[in-house]
N, C-alpha and C. Protein backbone atom coordinates (compact mmCIF):
# COMPACT_ATOMS: atom_id res chain seq x y z
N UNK A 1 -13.95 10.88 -53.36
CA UNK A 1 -13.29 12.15 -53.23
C UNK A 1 -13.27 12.55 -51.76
N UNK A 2 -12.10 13.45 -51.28
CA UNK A 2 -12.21 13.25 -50.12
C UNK A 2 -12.25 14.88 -49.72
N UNK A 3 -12.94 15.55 -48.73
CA UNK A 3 -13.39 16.50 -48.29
C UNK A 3 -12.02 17.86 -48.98
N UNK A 4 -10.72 17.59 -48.62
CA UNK A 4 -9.99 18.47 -49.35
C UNK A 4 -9.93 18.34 -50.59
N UNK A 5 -9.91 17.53 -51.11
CA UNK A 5 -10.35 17.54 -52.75
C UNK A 5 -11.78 18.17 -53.07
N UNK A 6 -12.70 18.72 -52.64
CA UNK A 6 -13.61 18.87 -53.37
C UNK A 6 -13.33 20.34 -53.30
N UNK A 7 -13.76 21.28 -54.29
CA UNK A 7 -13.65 22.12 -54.61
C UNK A 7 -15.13 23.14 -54.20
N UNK A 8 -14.69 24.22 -53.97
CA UNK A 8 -15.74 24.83 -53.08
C UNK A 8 -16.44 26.21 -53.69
N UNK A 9 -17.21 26.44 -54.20
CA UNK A 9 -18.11 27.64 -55.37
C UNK A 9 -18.20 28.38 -54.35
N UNK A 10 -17.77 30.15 -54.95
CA UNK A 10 -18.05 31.00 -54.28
C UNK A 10 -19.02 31.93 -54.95
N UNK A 11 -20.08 32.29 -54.46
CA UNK A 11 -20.59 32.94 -55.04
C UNK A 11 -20.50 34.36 -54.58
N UNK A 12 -20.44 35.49 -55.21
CA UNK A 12 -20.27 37.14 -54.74
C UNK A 12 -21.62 37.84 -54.95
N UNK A 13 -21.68 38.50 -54.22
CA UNK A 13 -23.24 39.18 -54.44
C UNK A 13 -22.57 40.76 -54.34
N UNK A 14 -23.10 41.66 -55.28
CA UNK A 14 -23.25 43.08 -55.49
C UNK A 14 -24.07 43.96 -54.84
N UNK A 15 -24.31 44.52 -53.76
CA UNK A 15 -25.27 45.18 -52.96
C UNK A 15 -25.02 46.73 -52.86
N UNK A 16 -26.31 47.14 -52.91
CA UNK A 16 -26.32 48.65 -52.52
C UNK A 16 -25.89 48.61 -51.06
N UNK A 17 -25.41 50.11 -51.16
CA UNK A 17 -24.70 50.83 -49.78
C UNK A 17 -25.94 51.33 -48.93
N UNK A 18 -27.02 51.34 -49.43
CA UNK A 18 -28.20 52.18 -48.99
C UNK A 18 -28.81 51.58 -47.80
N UNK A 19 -28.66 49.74 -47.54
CA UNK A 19 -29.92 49.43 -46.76
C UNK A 19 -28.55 48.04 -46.30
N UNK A 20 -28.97 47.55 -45.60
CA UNK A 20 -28.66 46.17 -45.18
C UNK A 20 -29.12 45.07 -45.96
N UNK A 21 -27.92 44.41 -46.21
CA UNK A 21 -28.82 43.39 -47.32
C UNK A 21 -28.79 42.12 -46.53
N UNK A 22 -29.62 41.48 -46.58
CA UNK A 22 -29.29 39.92 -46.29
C UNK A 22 -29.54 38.53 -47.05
N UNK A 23 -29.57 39.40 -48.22
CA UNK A 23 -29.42 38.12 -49.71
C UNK A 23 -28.05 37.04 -49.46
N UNK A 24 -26.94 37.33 -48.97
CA UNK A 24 -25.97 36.59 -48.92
C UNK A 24 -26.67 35.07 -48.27
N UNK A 25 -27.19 35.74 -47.06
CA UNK A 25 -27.12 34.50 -45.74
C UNK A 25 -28.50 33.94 -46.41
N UNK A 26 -29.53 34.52 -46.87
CA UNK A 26 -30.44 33.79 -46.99
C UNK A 26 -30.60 32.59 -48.09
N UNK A 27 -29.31 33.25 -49.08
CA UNK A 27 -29.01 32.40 -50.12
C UNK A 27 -28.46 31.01 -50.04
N UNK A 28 -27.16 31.00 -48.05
CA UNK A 28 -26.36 30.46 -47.91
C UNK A 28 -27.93 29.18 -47.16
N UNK A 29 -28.66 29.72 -47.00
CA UNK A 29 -30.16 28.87 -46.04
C UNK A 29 -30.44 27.68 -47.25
N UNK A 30 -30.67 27.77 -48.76
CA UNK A 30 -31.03 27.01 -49.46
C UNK A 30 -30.06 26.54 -50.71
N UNK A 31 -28.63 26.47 -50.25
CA UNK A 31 -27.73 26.64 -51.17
C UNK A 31 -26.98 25.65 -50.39
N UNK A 32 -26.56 24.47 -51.90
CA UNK A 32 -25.53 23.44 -51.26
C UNK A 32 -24.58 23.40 -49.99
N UNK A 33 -24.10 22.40 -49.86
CA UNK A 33 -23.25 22.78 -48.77
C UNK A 33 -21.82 23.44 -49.04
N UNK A 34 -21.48 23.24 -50.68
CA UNK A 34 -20.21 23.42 -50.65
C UNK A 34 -20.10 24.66 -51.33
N UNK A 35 -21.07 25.76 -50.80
CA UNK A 35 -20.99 27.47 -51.40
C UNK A 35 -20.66 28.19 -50.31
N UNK A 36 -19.79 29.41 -50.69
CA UNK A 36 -19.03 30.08 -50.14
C UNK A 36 -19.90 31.33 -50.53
N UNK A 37 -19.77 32.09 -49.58
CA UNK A 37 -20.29 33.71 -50.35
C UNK A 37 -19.14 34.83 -49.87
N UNK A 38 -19.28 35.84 -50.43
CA UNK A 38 -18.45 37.22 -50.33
C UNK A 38 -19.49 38.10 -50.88
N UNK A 39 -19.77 39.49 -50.31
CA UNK A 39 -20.32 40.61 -50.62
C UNK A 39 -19.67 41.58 -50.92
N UNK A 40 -19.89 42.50 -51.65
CA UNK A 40 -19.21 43.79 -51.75
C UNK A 40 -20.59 44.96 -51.68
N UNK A 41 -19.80 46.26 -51.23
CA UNK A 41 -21.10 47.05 -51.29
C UNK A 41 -20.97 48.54 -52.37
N UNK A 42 -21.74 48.43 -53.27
CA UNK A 42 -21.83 49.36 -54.33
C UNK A 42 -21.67 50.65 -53.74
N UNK A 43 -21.17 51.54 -54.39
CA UNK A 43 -21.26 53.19 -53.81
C UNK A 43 -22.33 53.71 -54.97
N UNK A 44 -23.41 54.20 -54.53
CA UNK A 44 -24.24 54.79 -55.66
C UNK A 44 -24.44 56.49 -54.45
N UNK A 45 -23.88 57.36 -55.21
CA UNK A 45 -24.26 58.78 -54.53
C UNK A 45 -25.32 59.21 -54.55
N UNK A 46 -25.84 59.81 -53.87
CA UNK A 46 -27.46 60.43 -54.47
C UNK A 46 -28.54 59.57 -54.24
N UNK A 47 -28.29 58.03 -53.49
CA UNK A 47 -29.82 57.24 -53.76
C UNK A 47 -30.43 57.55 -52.18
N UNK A 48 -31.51 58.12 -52.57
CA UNK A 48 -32.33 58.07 -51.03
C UNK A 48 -34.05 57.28 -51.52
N UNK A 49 -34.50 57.31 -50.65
CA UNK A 49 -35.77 56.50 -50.50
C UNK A 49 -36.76 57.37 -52.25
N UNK A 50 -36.30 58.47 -52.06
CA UNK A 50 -36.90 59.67 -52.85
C UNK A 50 -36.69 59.54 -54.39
N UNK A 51 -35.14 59.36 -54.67
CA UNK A 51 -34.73 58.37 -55.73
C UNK A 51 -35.07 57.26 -56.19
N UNK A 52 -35.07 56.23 -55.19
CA UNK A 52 -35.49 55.01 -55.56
C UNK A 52 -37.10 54.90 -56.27
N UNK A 53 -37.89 55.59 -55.88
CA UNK A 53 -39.07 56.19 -56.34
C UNK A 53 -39.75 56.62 -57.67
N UNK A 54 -38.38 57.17 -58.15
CA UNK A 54 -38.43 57.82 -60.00
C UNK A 54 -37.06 56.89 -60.34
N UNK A 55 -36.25 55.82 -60.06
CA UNK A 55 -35.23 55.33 -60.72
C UNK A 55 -35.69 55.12 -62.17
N UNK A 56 -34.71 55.29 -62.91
CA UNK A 56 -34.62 55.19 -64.42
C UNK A 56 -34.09 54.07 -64.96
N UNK A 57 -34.15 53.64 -66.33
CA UNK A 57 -32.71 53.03 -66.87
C UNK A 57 -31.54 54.17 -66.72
N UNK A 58 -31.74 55.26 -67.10
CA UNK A 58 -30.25 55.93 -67.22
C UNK A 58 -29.68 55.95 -65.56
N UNK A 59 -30.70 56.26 -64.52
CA UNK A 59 -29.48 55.67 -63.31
C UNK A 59 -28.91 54.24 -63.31
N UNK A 60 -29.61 53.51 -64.09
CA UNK A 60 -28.64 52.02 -64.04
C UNK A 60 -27.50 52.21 -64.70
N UNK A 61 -27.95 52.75 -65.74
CA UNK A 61 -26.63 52.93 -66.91
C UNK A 61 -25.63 53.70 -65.73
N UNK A 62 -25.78 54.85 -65.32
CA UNK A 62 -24.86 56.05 -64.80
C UNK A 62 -23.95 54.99 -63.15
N UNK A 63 -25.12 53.63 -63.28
CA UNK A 63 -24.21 53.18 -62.11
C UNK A 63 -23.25 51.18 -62.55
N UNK A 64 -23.25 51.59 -64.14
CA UNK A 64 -22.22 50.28 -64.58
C UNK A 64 -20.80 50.51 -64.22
N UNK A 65 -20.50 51.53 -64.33
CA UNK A 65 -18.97 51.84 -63.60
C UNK A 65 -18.42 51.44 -62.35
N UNK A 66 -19.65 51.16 -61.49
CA UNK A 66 -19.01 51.08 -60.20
C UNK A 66 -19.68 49.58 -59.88
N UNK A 67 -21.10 49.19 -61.06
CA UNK A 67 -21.16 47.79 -60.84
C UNK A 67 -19.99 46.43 -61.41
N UNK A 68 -19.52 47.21 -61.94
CA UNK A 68 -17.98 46.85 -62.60
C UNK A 68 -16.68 46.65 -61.87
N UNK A 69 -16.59 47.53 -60.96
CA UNK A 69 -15.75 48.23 -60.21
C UNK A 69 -15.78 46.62 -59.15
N UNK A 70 -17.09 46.93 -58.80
CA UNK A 70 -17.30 45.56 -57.47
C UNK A 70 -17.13 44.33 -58.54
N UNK A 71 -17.79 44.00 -59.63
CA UNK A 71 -17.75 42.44 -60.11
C UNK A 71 -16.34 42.55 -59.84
N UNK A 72 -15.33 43.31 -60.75
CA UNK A 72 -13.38 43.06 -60.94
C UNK A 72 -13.40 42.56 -59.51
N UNK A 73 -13.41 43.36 -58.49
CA UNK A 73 -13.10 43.15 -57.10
C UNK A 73 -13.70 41.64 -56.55
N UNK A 74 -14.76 41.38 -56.80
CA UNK A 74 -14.83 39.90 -56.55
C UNK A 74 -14.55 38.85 -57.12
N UNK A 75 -14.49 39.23 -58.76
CA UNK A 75 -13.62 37.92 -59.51
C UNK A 75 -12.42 38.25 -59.13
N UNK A 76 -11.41 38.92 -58.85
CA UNK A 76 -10.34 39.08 -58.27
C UNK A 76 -10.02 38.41 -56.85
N UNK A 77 -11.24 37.89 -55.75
CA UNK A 77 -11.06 37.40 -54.80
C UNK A 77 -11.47 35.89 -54.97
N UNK A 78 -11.86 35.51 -56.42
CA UNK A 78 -12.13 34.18 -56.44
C UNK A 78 -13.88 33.56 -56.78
N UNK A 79 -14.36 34.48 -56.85
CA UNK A 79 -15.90 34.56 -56.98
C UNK A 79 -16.05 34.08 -58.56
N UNK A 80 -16.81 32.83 -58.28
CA UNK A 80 -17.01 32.25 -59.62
C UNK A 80 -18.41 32.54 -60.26
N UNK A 81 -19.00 32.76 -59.42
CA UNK A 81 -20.23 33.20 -59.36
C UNK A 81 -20.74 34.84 -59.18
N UNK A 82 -21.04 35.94 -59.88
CA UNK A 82 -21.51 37.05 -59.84
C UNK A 82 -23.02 37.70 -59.57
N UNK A 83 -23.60 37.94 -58.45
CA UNK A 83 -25.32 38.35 -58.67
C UNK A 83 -24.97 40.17 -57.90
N UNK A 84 -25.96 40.76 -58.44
CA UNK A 84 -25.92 42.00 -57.98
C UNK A 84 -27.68 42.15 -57.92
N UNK A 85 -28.18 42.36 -56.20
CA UNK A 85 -28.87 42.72 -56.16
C UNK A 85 -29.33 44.20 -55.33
N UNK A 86 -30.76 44.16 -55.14
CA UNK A 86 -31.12 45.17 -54.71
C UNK A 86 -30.79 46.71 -55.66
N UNK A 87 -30.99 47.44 -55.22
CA UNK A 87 -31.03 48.63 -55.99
C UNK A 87 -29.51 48.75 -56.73
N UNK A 88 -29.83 49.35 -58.07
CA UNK A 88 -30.76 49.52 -58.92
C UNK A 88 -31.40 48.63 -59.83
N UNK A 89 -30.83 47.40 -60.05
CA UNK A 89 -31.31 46.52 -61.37
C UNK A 89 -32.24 45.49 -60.67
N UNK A 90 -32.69 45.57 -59.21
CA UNK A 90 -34.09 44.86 -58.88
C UNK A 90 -35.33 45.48 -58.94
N UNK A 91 -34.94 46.70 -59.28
CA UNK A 91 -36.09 48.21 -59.71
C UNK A 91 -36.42 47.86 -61.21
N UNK A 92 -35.99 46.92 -62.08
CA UNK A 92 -36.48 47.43 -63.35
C UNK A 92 -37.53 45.84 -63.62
N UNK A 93 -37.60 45.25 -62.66
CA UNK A 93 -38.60 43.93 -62.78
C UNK A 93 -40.02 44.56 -63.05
């Protein structure tokens, strides 16, 4: 197979707006050669350090709309692959 023939996995990552993430690149450090990444960044209103503190399930629930919002937007750019980290659904480990 020859380098344009091979087909190239993108993976999309879901990130809060709150902090800098650098899950993409660190992912891209131990991840085949032939992965692609794209980020998008969640809008969650209201999260401060103070929040993150008492997060609930019901703020996860109150934020599927807009974790939704970003997956459409990256399977729409080709993202075969979906992870959403950091706040809120790395809070409920």
């Amino acid at each position: 197979m020859s380098d344009g023939d091979s087909k190239r996995t993108k993976v999309g990552f879901i990130s809060p707006a709150t902090y800098s993430d650098i899950t993409p690149s660190e992912f891209l450090r131990v991840a085949p050669d032939n992965i692609d990444v794209t980020q998008v960044q969640m809008r969650l209103g209201g999260m401060s350090d103070h929040t993150r503190e008492a997060f609930d399930l019901r703020m996860i629930e109150a934020a599927v709309p807009e974790m939704t919002r970003c997956a459409v937007d990256l399977a729409d750019v080709g993202a075969d692959l979906i992870i959403q980290c950091g706040v809120p659904c790395s809070l409920i480990h």
